[in-house]
PDB file of N, CA and C in Angstrom:
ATOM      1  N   UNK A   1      -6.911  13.724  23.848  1.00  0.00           N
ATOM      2  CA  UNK A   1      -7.747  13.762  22.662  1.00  0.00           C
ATOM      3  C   UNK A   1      -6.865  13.899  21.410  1.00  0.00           C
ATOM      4  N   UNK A   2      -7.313  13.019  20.538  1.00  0.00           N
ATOM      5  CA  UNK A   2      -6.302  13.185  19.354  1.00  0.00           C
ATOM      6  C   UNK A   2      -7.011  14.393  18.832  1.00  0.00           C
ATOM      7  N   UNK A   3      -5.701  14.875  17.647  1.00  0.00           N
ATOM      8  CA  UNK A   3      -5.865  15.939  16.500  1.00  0.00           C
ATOM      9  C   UNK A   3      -6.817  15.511  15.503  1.00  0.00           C
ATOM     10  N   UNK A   4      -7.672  16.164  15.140  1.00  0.00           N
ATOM     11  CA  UNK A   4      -8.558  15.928  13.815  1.00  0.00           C
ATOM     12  C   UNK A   4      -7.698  15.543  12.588  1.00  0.00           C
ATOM     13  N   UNK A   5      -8.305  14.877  11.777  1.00  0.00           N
ATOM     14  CA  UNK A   5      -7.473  14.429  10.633  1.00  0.00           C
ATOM     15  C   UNK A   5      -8.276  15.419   9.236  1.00  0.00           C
ATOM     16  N   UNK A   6      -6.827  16.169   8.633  1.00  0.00           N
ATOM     17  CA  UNK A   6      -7.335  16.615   7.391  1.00  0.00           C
ATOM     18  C   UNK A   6      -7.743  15.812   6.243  1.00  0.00           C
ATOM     19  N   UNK A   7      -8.378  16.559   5.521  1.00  0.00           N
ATOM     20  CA  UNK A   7      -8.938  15.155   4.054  1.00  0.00           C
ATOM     21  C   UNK A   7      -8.214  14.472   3.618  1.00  0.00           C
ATOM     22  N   UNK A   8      -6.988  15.216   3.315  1.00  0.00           N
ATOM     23  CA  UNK A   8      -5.822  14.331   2.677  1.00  0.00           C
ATOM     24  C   UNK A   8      -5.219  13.109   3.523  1.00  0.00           C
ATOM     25  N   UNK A   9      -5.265  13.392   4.373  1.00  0.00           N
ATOM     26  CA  UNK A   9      -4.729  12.138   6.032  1.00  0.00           C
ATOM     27  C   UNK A   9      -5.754  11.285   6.068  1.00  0.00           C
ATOM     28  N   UNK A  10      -7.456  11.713   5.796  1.00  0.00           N
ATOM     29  CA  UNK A  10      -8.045  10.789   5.669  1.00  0.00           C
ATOM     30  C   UNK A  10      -8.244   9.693   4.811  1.00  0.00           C
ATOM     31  N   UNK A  11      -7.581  10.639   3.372  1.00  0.00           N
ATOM     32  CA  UNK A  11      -7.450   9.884   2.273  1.00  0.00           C
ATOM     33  C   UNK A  11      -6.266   8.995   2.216  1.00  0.00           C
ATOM     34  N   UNK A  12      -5.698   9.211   2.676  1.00  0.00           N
ATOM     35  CA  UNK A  12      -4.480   8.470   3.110  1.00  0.00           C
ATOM     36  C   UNK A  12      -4.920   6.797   3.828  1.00  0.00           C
ATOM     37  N   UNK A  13      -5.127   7.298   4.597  1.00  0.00           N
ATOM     38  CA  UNK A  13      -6.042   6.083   5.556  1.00  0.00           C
ATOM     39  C   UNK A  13      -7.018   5.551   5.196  1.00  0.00           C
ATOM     40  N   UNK A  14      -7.419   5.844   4.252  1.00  0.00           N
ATOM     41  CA  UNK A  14      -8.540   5.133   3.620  1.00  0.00           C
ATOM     42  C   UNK A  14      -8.405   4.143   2.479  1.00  0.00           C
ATOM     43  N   UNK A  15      -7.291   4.600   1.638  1.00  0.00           N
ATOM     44  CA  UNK A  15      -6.288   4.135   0.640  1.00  0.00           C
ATOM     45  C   UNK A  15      -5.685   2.720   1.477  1.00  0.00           C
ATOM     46  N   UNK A  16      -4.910   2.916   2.460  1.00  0.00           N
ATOM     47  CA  UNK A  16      -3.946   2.011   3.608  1.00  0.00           C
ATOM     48  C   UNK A  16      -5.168   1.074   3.938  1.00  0.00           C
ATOM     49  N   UNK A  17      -6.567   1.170   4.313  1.00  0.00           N
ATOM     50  CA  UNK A  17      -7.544  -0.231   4.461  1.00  0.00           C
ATOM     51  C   UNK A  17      -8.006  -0.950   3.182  1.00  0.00           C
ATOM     52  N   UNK A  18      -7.949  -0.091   2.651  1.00  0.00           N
ATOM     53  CA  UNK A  18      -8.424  -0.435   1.103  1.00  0.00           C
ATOM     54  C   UNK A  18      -7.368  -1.511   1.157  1.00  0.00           C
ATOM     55  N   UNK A  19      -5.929  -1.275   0.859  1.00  0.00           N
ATOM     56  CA  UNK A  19      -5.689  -1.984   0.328  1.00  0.00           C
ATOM     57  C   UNK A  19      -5.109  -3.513   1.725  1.00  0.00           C
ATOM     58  N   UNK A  20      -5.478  -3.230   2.966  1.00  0.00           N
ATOM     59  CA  UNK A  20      -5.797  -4.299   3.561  1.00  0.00           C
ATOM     60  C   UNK A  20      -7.015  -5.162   3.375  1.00  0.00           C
ATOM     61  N   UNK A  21      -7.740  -4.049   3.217  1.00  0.00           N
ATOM     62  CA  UNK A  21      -9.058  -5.306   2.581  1.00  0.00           C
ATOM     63  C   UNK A  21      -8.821  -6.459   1.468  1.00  0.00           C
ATOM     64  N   UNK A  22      -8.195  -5.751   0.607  1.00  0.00           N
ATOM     65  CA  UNK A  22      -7.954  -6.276  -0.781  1.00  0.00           C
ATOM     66  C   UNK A  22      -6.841  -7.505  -0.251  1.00  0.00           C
ATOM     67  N   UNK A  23      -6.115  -7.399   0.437  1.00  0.00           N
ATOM     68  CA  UNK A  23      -4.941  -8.149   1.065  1.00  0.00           C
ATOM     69  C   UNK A  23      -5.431  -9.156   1.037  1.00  0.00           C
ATOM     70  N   UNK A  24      -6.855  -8.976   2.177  1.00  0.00           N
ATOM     71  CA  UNK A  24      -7.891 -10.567   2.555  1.00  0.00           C
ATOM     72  C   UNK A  24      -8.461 -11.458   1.605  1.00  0.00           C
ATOM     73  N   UNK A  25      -8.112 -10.793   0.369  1.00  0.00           N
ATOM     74  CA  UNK A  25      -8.954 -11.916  -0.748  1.00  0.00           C
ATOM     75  C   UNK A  25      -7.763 -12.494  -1.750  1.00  0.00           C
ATOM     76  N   UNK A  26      -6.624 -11.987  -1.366  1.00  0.00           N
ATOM     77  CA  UNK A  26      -5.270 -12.691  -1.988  1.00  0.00           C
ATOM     78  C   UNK A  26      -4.943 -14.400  -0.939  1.00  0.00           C
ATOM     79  N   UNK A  27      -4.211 -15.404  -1.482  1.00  0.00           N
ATOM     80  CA  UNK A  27      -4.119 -16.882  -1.223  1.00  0.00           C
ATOM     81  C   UNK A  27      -3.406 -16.328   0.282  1.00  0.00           C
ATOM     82  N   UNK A  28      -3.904 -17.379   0.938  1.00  0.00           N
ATOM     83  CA  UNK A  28      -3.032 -17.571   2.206  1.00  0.00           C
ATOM     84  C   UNK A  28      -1.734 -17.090   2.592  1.00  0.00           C
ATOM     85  N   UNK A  29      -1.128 -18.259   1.662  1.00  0.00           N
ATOM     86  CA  UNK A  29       0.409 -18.095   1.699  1.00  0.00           C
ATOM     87  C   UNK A  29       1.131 -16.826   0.970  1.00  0.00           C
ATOM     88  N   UNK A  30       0.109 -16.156   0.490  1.00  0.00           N
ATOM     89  CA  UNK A  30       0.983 -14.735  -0.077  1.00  0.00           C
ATOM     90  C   UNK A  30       0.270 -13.627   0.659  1.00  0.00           C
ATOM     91  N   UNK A  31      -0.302 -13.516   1.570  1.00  0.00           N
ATOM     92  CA  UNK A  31      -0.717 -12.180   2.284  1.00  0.00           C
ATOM     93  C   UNK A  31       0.610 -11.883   2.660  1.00  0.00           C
ATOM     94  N   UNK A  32       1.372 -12.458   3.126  1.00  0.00           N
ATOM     95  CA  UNK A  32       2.464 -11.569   4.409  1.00  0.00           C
ATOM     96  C   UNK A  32       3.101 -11.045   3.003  1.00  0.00           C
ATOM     97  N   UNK A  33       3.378 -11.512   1.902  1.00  0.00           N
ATOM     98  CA  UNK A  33       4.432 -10.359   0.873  1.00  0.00           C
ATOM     99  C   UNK A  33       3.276  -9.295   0.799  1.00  0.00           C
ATOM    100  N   UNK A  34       1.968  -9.369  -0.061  1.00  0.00           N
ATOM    101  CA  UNK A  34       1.317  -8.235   0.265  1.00  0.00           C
ATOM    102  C   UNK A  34       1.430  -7.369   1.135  1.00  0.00           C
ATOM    103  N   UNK A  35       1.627  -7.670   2.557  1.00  0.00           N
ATOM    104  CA  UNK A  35       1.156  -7.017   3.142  1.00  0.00           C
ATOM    105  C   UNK A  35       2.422  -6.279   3.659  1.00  0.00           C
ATOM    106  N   UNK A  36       3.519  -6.548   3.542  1.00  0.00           N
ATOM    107  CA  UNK A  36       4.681  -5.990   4.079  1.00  0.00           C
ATOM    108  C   UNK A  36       4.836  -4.973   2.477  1.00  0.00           C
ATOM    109  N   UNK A  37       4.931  -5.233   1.392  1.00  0.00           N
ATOM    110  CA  UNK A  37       4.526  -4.894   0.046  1.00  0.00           C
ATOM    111  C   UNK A  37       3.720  -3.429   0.340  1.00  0.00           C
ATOM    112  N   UNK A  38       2.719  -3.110   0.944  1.00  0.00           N
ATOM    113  CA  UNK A  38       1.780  -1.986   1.180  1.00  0.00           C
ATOM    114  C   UNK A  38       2.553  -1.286   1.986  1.00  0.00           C
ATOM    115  N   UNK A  39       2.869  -1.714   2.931  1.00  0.00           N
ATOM    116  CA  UNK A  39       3.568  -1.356   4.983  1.00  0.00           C
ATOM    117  C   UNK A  39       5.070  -0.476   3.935  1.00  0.00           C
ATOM    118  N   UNK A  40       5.459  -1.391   3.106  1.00  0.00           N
ATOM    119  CA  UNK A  40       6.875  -0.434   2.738  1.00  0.00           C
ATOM    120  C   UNK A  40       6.507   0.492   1.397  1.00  0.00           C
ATOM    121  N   UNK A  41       5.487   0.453   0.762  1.00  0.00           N
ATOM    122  CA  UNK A  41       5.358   1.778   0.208  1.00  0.00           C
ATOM    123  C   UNK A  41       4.604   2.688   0.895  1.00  0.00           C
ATOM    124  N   UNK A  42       3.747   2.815   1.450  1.00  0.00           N
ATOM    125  CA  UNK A  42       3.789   3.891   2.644  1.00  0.00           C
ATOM    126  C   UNK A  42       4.627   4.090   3.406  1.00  0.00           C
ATOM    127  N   UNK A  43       5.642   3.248   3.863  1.00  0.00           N
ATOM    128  CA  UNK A  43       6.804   4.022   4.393  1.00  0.00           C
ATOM    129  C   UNK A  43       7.666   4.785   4.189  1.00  0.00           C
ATOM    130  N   UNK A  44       8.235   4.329   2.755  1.00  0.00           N
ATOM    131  CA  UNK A  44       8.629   5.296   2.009  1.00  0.00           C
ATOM    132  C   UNK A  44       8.659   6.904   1.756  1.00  0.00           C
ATOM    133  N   UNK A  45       7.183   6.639   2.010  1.00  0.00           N
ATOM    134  CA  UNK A  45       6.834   8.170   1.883  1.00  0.00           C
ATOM    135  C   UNK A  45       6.165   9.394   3.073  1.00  0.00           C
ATOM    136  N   UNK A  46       6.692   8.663   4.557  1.00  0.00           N
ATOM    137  CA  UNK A  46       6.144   8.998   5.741  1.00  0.00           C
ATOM    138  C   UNK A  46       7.179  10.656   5.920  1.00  0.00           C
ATOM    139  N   UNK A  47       8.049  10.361   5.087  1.00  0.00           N
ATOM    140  CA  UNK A  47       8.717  11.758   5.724  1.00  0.00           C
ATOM    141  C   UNK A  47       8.630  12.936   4.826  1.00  0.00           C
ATOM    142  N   UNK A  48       7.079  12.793   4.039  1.00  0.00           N
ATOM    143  CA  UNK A  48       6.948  14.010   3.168  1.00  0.00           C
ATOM    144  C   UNK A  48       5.883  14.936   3.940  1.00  0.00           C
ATOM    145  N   UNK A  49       6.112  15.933   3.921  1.00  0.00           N
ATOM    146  CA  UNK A  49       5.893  17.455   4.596  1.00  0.00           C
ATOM    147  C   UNK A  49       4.007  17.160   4.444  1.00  0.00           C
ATOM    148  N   UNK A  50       3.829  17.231   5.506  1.00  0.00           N
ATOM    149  CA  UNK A  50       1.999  17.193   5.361  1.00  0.00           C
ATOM    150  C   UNK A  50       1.612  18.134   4.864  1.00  0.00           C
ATOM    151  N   UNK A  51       2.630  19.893   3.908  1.00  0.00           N
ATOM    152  CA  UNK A  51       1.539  20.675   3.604  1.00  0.00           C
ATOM    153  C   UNK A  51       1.851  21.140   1.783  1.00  0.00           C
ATOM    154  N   UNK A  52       2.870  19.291   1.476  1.00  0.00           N
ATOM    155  CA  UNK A  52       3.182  18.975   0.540  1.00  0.00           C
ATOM    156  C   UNK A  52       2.071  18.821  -0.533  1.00  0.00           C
ATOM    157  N   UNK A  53       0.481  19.493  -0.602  1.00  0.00           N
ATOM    158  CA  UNK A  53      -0.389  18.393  -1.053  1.00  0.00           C
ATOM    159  C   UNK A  53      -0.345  17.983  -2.704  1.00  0.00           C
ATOM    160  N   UNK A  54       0.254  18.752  -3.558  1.00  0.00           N
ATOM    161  CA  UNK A  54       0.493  17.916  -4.921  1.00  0.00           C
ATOM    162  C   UNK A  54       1.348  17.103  -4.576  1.00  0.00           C
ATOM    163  N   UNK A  55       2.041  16.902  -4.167  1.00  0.00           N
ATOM    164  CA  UNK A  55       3.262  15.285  -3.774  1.00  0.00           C
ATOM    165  C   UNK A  55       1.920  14.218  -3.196  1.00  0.00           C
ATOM    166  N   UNK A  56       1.790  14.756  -2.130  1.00  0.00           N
ATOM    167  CA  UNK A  56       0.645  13.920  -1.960  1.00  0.00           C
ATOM    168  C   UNK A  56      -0.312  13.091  -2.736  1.00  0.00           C
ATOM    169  N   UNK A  57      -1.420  14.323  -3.308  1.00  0.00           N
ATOM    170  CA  UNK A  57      -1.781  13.852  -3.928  1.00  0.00           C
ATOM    171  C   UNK A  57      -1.656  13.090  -5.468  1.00  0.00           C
ATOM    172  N   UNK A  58      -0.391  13.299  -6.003  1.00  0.00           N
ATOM    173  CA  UNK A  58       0.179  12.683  -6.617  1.00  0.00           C
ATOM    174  C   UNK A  58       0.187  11.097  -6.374  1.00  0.00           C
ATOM    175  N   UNK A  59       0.846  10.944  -5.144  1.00  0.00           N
ATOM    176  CA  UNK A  59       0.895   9.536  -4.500  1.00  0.00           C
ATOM    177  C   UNK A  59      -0.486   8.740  -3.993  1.00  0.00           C
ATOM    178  N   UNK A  60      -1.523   9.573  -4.115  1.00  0.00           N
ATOM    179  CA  UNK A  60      -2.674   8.715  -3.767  1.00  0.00           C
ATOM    180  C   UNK A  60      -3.207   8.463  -5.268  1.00  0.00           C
ATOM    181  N   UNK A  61      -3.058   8.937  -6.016  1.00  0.00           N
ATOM    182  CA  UNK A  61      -3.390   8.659  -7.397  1.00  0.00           C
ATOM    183  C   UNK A  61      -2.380   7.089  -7.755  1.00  0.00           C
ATOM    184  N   UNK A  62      -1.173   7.314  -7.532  1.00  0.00           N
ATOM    185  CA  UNK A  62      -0.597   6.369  -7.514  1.00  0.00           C
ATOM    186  C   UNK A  62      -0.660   5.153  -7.149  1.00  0.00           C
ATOM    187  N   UNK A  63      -1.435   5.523  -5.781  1.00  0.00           N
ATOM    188  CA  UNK A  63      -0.994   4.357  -5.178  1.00  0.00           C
ATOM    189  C   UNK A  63      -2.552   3.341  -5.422  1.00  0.00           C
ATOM    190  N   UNK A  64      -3.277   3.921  -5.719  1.00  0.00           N
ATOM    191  CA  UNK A  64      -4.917   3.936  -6.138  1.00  0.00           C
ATOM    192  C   UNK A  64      -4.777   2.960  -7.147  1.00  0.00           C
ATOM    193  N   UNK A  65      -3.627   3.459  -8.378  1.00  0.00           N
ATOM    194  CA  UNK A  65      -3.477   2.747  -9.833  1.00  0.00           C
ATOM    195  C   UNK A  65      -2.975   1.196  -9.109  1.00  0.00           C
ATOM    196  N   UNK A  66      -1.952   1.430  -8.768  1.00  0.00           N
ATOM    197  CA  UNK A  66      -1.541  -0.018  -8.101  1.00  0.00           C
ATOM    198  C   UNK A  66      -2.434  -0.677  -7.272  1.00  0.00           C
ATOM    199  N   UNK A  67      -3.261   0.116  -6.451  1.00  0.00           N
ATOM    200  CA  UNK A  67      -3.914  -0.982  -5.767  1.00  0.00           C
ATOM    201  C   UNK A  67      -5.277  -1.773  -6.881  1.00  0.00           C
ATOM    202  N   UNK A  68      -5.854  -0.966  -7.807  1.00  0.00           N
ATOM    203  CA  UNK A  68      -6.325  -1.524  -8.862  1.00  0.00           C
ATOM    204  C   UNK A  68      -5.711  -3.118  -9.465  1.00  0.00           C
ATOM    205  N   UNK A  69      -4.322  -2.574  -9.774  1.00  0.00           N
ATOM    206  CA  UNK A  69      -3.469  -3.628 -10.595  1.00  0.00           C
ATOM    207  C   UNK A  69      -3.512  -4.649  -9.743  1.00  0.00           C
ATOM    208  N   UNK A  70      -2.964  -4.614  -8.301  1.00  0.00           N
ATOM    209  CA  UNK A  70      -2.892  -5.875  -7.438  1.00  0.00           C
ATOM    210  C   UNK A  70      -4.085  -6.130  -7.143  1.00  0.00           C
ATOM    211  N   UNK A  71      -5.071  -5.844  -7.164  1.00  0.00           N
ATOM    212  CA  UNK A  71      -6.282  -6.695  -6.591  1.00  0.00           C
ATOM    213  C   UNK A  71      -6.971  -7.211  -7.712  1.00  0.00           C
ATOM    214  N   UNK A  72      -6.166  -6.953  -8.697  1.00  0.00           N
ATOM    215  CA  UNK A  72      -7.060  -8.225 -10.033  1.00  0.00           C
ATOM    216  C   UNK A  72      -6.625  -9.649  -9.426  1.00  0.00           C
ATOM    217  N   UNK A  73      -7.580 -10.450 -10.215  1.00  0.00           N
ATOM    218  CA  UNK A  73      -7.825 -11.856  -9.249  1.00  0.00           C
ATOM    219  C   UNK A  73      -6.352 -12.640  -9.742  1.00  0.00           C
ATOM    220  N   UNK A  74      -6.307 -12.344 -11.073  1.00  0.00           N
ATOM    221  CA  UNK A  74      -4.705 -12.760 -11.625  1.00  0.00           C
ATOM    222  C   UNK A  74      -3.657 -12.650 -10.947  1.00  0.00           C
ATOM    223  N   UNK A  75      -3.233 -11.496 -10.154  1.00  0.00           N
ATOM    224  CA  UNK A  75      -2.457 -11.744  -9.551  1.00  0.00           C
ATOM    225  C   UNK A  75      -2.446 -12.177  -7.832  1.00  0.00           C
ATOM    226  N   UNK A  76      -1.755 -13.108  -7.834  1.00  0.00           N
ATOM    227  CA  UNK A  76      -1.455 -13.770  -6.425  1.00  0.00           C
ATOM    228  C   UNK A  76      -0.796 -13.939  -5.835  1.00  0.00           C
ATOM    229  N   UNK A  77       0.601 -13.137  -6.057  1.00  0.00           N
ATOM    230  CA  UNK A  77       1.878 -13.234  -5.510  1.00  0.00           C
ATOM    231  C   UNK A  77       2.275 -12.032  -5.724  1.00  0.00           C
ATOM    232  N   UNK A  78       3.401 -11.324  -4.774  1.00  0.00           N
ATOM    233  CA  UNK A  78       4.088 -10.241  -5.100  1.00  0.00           C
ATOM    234  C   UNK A  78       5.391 -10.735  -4.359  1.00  0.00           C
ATOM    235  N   UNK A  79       6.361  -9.688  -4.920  1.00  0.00           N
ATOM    236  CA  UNK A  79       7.875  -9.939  -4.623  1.00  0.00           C
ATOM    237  C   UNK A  79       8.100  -8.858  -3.725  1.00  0.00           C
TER     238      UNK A  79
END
């Protein structure tokens, strides 16, 4: 049986589909930068202390703003 997930882990994970959803309405040929684009800023930040929660939540604010910015229809490519 897995461990229950705290709010913040949920928020976490909820943030991470979000912005797979958003992935699905970017052109064909640019999902895989998106999507490796998402995969390496959450990685980035996998080795911060789960009872870190202003870092945390810092970074879901963050990452919230950006996923805003990339899912305007304007942009269609990322590097």
């Amino acid at each position: 049986m897995m461990a229950r997930l705290s709010g913040l882990q949920r928020e976490v994970l909820s943030l991470y589909r979000k912005c797979l959803r958003e992935i699905r309405k970017k052109p064909v040929e640019s999902r895989n930068n998106f999507k490796s684009f998402a995969r390496t800023e959450f990685e980035k930040h996998m080795a911060i202390n789960k009872k870190d929660f202003s870092a945390i939540e810092y970074l879901l604010r963050k990452g919230s703003r950006q996923l805003e910015i990339y899912s305007s229809s304007g942009i269609r490519n990322i590097q």
